[in-house]
C-alpha atoms as a PDB file:
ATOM      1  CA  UNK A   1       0.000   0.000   0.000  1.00  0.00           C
ATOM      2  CA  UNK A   2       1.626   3.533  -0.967  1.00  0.00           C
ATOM      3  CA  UNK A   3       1.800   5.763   2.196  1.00  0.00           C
ATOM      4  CA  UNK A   4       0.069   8.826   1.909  1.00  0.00           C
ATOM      5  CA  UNK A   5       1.592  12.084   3.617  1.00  0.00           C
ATOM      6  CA  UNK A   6      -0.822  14.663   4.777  1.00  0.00           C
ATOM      7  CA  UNK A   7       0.041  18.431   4.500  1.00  0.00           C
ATOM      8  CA  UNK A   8      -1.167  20.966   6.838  1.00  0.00           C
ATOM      9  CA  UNK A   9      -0.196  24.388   5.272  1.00  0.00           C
ATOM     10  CA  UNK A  10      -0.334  26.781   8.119  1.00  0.00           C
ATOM     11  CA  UNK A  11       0.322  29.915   5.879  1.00  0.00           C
ATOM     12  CA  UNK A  12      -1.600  29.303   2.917  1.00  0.00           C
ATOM     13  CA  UNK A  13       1.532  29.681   0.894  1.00  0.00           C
ATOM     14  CA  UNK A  14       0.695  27.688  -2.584  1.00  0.00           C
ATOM     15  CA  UNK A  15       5.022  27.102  -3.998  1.00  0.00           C
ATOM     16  CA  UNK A  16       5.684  25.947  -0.756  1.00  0.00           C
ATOM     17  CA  UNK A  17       2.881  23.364  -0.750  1.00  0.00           C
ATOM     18  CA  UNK A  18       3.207  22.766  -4.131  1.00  0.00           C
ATOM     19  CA  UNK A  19       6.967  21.930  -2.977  1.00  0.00           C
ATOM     20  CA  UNK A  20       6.150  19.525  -0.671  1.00  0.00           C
ATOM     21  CA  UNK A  21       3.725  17.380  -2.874  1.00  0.00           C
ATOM     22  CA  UNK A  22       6.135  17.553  -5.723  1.00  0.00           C
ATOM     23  CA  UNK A  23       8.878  16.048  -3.339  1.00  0.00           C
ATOM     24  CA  UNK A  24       6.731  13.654  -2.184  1.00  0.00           C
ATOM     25  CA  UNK A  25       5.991  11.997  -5.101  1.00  0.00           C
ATOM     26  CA  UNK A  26       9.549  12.273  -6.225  1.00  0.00           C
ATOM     27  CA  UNK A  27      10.271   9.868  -3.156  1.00  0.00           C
ATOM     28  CA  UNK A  28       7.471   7.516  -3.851  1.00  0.00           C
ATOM     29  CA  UNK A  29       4.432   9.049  -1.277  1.00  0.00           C
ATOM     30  CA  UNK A  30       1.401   9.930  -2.275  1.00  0.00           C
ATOM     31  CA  UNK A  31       0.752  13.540  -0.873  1.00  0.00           C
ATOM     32  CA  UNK A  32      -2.215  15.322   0.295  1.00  0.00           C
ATOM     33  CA  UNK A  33      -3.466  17.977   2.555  1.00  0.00           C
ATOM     34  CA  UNK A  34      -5.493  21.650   3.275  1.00  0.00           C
ATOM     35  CA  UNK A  35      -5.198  25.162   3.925  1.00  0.00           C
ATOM     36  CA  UNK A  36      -5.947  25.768   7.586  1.00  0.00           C
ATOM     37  CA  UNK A  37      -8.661  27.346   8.826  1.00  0.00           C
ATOM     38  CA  UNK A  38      -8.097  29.257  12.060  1.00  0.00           C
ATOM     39  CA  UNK A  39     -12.093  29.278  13.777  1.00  0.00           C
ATOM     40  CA  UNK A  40     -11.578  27.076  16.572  1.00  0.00           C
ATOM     41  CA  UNK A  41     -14.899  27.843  17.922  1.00  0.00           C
ATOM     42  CA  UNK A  42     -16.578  26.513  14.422  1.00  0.00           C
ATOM     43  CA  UNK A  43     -14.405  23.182  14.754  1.00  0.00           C
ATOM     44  CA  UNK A  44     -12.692  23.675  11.580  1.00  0.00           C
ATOM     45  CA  UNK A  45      -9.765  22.349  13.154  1.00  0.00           C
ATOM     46  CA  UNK A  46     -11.799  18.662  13.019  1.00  0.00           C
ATOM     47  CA  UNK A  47     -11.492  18.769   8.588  1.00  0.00           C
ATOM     48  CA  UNK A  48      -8.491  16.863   8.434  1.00  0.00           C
ATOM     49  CA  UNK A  49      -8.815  14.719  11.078  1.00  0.00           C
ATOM     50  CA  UNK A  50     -10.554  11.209   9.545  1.00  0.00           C
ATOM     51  CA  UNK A  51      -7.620  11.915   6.233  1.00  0.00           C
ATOM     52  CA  UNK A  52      -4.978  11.549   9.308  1.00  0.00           C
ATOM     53  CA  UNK A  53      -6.477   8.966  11.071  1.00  0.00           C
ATOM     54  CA  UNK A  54      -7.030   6.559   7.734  1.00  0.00           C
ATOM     55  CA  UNK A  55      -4.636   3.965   7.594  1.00  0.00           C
ATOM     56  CA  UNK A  56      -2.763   4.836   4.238  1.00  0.00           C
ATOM     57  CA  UNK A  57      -1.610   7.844   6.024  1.00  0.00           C
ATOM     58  CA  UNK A  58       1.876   7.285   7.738  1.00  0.00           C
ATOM     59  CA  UNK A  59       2.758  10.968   8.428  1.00  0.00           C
ATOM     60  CA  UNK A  60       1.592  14.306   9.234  1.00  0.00           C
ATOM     61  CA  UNK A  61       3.754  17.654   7.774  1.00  0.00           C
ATOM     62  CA  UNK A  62       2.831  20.716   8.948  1.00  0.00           C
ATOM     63  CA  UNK A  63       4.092  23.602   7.027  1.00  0.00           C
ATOM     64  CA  UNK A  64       4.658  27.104   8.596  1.00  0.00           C
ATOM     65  CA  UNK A  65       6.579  29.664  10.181  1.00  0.00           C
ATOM     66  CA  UNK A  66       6.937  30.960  13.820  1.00  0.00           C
ATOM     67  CA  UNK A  67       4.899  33.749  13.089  1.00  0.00           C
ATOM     68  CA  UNK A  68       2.556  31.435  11.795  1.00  0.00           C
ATOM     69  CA  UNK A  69       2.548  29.844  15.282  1.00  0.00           C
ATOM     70  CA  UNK A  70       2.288  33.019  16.900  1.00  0.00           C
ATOM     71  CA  UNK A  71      -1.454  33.229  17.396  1.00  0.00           C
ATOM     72  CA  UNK A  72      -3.286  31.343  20.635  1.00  0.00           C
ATOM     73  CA  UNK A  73      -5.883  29.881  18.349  1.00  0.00           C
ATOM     74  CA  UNK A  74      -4.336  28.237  16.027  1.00  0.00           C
ATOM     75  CA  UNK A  75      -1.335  26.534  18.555  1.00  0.00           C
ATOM     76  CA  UNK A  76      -5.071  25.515  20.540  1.00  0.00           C
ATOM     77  CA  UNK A  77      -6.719  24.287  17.269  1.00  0.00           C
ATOM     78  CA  UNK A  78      -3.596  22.200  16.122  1.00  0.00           C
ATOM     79  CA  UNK A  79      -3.192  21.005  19.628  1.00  0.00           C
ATOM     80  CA  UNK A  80      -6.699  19.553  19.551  1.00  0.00           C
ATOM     81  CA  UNK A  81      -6.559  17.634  16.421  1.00  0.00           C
ATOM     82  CA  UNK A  82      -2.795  16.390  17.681  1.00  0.00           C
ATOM     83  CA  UNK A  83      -5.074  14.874  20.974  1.00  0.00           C
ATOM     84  CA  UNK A  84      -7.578  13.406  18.757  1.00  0.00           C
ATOM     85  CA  UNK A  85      -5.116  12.050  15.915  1.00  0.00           C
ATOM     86  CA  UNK A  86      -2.794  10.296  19.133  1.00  0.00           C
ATOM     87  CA  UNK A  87      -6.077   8.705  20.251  1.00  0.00           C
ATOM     88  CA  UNK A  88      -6.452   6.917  17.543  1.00  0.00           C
ATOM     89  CA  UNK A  89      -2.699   6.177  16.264  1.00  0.00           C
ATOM     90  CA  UNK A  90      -0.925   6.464  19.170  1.00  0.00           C
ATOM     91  CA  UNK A  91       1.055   9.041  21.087  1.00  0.00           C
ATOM     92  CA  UNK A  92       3.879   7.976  18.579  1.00  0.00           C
ATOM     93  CA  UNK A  93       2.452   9.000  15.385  1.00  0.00           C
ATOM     94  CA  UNK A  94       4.792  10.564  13.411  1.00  0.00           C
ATOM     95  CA  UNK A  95       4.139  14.414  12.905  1.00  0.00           C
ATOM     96  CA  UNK A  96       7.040  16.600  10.939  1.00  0.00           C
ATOM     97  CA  UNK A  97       7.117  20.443  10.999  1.00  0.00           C
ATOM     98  CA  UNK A  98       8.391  22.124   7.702  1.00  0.00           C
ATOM     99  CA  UNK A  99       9.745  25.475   8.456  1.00  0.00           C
ATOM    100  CA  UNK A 100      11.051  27.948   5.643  1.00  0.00           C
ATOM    101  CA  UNK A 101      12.965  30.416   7.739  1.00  0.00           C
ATOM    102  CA  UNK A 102      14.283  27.936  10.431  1.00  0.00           C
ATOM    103  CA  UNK A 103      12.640  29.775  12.857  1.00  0.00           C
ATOM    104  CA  UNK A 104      10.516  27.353  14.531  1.00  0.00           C
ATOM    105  CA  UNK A 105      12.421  25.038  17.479  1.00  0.00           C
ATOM    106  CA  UNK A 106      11.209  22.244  19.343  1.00  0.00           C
ATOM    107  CA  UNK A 107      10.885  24.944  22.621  1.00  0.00           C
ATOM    108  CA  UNK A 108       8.152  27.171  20.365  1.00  0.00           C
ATOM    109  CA  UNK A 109       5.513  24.036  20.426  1.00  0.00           C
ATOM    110  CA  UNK A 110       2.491  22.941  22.617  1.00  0.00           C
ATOM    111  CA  UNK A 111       3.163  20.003  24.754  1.00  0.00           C
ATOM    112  CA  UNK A 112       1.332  17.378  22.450  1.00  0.00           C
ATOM    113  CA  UNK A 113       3.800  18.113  19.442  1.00  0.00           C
ATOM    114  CA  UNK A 114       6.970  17.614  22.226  1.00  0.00           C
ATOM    115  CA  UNK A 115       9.395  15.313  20.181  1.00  0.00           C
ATOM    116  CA  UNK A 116       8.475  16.048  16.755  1.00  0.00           C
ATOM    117  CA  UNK A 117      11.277  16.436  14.099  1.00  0.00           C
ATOM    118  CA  UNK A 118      11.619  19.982  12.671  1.00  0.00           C
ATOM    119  CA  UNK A 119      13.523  20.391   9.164  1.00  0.00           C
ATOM    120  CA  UNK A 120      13.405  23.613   6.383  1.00  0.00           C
ATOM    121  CA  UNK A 121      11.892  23.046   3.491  1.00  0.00           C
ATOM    122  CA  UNK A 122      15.352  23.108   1.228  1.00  0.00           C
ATOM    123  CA  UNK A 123      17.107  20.104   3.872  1.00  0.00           C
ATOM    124  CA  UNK A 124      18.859  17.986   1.629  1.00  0.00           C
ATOM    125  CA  UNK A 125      17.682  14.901   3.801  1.00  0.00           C
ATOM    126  CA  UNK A 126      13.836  16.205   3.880  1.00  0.00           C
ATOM    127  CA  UNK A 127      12.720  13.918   1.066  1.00  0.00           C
ATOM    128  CA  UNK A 128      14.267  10.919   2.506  1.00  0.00           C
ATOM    129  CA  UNK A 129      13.011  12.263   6.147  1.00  0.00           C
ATOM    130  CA  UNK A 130       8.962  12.122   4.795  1.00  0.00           C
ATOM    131  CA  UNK A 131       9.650   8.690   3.085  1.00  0.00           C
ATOM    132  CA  UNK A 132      11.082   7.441   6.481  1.00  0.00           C
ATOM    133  CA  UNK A 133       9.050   8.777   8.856  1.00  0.00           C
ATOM    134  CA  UNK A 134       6.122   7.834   7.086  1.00  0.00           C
ATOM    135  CA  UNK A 135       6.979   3.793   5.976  1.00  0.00           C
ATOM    136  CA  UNK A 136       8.364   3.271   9.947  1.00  0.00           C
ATOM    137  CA  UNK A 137       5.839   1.610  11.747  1.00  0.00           C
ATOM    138  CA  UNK A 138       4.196   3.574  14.827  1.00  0.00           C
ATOM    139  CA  UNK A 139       6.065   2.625  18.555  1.00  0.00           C
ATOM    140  CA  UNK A 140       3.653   2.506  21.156  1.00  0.00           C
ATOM    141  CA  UNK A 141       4.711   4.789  23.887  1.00  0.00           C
ATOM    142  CA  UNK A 142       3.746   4.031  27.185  1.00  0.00           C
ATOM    143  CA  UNK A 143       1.122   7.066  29.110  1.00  0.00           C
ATOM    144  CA  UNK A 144       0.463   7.299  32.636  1.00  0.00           C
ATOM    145  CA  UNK A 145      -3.259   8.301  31.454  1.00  0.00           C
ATOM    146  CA  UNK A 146      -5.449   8.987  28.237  1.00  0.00           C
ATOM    147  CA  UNK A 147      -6.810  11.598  26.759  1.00  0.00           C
ATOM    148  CA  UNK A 148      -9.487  12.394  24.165  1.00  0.00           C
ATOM    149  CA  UNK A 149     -10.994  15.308  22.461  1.00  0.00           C
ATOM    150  CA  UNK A 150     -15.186  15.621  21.043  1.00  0.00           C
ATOM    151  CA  UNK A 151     -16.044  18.552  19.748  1.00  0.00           C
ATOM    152  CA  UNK A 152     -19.183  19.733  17.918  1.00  0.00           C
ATOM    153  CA  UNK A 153     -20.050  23.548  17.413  1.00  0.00           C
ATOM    154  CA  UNK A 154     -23.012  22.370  19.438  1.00  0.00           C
ATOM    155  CA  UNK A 155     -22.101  21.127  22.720  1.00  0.00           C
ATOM    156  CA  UNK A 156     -18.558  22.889  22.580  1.00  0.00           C
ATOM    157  CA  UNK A 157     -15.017  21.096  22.618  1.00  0.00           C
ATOM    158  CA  UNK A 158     -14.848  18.412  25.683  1.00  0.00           C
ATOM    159  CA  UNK A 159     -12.359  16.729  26.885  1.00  0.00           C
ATOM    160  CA  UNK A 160     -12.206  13.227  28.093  1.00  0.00           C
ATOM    161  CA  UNK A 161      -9.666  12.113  30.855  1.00  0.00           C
ATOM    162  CA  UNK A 162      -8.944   8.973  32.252  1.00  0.00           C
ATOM    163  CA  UNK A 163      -6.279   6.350  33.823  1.00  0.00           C
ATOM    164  CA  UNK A 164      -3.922   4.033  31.640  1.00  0.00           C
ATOM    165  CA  UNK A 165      -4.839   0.074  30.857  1.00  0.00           C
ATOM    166  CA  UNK A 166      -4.428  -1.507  34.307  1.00  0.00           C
ATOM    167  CA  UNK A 167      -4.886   1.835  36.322  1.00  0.00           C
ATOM    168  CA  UNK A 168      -7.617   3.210  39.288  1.00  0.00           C
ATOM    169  CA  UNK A 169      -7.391   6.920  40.147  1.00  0.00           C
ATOM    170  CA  UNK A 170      -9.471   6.894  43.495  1.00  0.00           C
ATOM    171  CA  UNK A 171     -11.373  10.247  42.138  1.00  0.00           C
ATOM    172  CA  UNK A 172     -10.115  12.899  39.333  1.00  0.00           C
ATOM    173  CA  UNK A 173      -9.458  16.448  38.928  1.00  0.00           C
ATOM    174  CA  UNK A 174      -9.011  18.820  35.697  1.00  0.00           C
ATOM    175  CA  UNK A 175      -8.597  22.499  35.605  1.00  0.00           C
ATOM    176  CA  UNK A 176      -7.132  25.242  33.226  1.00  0.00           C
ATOM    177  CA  UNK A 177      -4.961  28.300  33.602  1.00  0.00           C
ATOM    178  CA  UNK A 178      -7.035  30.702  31.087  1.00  0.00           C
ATOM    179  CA  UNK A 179     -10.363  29.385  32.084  1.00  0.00           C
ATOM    180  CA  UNK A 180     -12.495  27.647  34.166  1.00  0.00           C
ATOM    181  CA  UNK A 181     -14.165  24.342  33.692  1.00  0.00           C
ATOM    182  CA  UNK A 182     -17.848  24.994  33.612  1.00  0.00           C
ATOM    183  CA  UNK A 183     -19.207  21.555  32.641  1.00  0.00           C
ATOM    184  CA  UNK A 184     -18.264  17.923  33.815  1.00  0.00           C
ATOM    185  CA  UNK A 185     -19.324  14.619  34.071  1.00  0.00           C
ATOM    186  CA  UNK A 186     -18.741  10.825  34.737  1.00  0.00           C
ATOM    187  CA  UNK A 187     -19.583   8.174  32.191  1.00  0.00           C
ATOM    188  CA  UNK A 188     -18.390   5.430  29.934  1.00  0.00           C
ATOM    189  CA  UNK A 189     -14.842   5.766  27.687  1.00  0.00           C
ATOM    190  CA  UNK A 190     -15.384   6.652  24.598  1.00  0.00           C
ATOM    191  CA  UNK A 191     -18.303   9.024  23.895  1.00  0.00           C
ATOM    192  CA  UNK A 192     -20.419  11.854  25.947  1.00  0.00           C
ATOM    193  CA  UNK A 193     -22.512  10.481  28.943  1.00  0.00           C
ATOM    194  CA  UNK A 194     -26.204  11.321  28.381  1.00  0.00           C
ATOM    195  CA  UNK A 195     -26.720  11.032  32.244  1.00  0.00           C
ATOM    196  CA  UNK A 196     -23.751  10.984  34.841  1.00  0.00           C
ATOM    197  CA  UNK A 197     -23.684  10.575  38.999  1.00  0.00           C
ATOM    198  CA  UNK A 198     -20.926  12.668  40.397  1.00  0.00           C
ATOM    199  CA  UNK A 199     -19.311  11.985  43.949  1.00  0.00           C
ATOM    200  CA  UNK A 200     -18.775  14.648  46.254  1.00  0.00           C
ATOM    201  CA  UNK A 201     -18.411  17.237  43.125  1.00  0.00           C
ATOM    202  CA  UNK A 202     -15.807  19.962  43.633  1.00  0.00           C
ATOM    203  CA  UNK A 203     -15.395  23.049  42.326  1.00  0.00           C
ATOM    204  CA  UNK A 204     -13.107  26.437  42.430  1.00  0.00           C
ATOM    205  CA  UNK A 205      -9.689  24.205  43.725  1.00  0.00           C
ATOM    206  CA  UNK A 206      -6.868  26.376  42.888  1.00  0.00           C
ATOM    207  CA  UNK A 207      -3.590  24.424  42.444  1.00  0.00           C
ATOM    208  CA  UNK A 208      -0.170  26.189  41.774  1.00  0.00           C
ATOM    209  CA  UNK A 209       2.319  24.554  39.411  1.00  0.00           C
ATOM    210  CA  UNK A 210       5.501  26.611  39.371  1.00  0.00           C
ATOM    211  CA  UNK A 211       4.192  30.311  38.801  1.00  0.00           C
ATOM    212  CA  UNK A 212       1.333  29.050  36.901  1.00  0.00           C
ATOM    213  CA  UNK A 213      -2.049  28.518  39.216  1.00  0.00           C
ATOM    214  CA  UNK A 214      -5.024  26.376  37.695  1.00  0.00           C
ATOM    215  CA  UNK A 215      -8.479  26.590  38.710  1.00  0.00           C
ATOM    216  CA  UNK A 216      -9.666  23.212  38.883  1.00  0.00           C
ATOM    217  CA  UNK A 217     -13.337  20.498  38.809  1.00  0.00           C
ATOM    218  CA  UNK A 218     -13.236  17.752  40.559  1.00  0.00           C
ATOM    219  CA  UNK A 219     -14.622  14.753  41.909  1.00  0.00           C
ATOM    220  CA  UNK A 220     -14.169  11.418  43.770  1.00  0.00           C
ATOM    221  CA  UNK A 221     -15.304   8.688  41.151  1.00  0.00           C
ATOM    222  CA  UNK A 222     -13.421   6.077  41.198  1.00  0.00           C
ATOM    223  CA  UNK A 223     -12.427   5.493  37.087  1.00  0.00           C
ATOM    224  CA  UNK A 224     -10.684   2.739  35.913  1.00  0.00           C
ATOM    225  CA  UNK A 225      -9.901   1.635  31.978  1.00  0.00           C
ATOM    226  CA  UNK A 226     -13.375   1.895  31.121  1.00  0.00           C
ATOM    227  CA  UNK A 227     -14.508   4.973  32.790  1.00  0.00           C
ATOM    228  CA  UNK A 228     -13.972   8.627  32.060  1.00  0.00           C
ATOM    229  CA  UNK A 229     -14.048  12.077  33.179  1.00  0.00           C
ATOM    230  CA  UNK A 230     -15.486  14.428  31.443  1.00  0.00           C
ATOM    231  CA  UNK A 231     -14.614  18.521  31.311  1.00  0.00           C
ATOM    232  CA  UNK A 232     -15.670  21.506  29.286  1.00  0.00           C
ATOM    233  CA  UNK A 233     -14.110  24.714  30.040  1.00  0.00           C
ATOM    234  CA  UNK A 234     -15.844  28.108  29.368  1.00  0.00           C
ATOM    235  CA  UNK A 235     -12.780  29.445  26.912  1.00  0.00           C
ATOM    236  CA  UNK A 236      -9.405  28.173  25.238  1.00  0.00           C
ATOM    237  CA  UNK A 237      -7.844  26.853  28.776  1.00  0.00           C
ATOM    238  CA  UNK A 238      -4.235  27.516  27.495  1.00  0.00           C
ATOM    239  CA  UNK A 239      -2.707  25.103  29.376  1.00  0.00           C
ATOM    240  CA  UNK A 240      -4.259  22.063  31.289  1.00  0.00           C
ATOM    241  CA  UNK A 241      -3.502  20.351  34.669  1.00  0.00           C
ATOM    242  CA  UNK A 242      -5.210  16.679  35.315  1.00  0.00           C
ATOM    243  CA  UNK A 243      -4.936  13.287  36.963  1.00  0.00           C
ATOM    244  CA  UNK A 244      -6.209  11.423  39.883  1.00  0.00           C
ATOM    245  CA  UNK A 245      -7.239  13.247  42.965  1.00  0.00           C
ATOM    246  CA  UNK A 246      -4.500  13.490  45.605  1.00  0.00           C
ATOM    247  CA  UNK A 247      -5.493  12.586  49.190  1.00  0.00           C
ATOM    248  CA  UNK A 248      -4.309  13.173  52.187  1.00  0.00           C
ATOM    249  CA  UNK A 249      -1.603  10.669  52.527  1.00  0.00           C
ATOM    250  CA  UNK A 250      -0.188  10.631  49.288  1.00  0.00           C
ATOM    251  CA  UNK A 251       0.319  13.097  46.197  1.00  0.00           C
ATOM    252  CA  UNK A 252      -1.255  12.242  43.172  1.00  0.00           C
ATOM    253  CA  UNK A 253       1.024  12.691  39.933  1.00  0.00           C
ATOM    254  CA  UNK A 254      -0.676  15.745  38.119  1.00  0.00           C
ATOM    255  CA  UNK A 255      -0.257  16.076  34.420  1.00  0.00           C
ATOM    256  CA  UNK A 256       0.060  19.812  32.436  1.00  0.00           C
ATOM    257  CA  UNK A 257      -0.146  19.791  28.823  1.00  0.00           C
ATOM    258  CA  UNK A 258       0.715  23.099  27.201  1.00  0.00           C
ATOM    259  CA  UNK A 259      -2.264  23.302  24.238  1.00  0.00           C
ATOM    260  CA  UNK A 260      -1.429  26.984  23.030  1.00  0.00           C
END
């Protein structure tokens, strides 16, 4: 089966696209991609995401400059399809940023693209890089905890938190630095609960990580492999803080993920 690369063009810039396809098929890939569309709110970030996930596609290139990466919403937008695109191939998909002006480093991204390759567009290994990259099959990476985006312009963007295989978390928290949750729930993995129970809801904890302090939901279900939590917050959250809920006898080990 010929891998298919898919191009995220963050600048709308048509010779450098064009580039990229062109080199891809040199190499043997068969390229694709879009233009992206910076309305988070609208869920435009979603278009792309069943082309990633199919299983003919073996890399993702996104295309831009720092100053492409400058604004909150699109760093939040990419962040969320990254979440939903690792739920389904793994934490160790392989994503590739193409940068024109070398200006983009590996310090410049949101936690969920931490450990992604970064090459210009005129690297004299960047053909053999995509062909790689995208014919290397996908090493599972161990998490300490999953994570899952759904999103609909209806019900808003929601995020779905729970332990690893094999894990309990005695209760759960989630909370954001930007905003607040103002929605959450308990139900089964994989999909919205129409109906939850909550135990001993919480809401308002403020928890300080470094100089950053979260304002965090929580409650004290017990959620194992099959059960998740369930948050909405009322705005981009810029950075999130999650995990079991700590007790008084031992610390819980909290998680931050840096989505903008």
């Amino acid at each position: 089966m010929q891998k298919r690369i898919w191009i995220t063009s963050l600048a709308g810039d048509k010779n450098m696209v064009t580039g990229l396809l062109q080199l891809g098929k040199k190499y043997g890939l068969a390229p694709d991609g879009h233009f992206w569309v910076d309305e988070v709110e609208k869920i435009a970030w979603q278009a792309p995401l069943a082309s990633l996930r199919a299983k003919e596609t073996g890399l993702w290139v996104i295309a831009g400059t720092k100053t492409d990466l400058e604004k909150d919403s699109v760093r939040y937008g990419l962040s969320l399809l990254c979440l939903s695109l690792q739920q389904d191939r793994g934490v160790g998909f392989p994503i590739l940023f193409v940068c024109p002006d070398d200006s983009i480093k590996t310090e410049d991204l949101p936690t969920p693209f931490k450990g992604c390759d970064i090459l210009g567009c005129d690297h004299p290994a960047l053909g053999a890089k995509l062909t790689a990259k995208a014919n290397t099959p996908v090493k599972p990476i161990p998490m300490d905890y999953r994570i899952n985006i759904h999103a609909n312009p209806g019900y808003g963007i929601w995020y779905e938190i729970g332990p690893a295989k094999g894990a309990i978390w005695n209760g759960v928290l989630a909370g954001g630095l930007k905003s607040e949750v103002n929605a959450h729930g308990v139900g089964p993995k994989g999909s919205l609960p129409s109906k939850t129970i909550l135990e001993y809801p919480m809401q308002g904890l403020k928890l300080s990580l470094g100089r950053d302090e979260y304002t965090a939901w929580a409650v004290k279900n017990r959620l194992d492999e099959a059960l998740s939590y369930y948050v909405r917050f009322a705005d981009a959250p810029g950075s999130i803080l999650f995990g079991p809920l700590p007790d008084e006898e031992n610390e819980a080990e909290l998680h931050a993920l840096r989505m903008s």
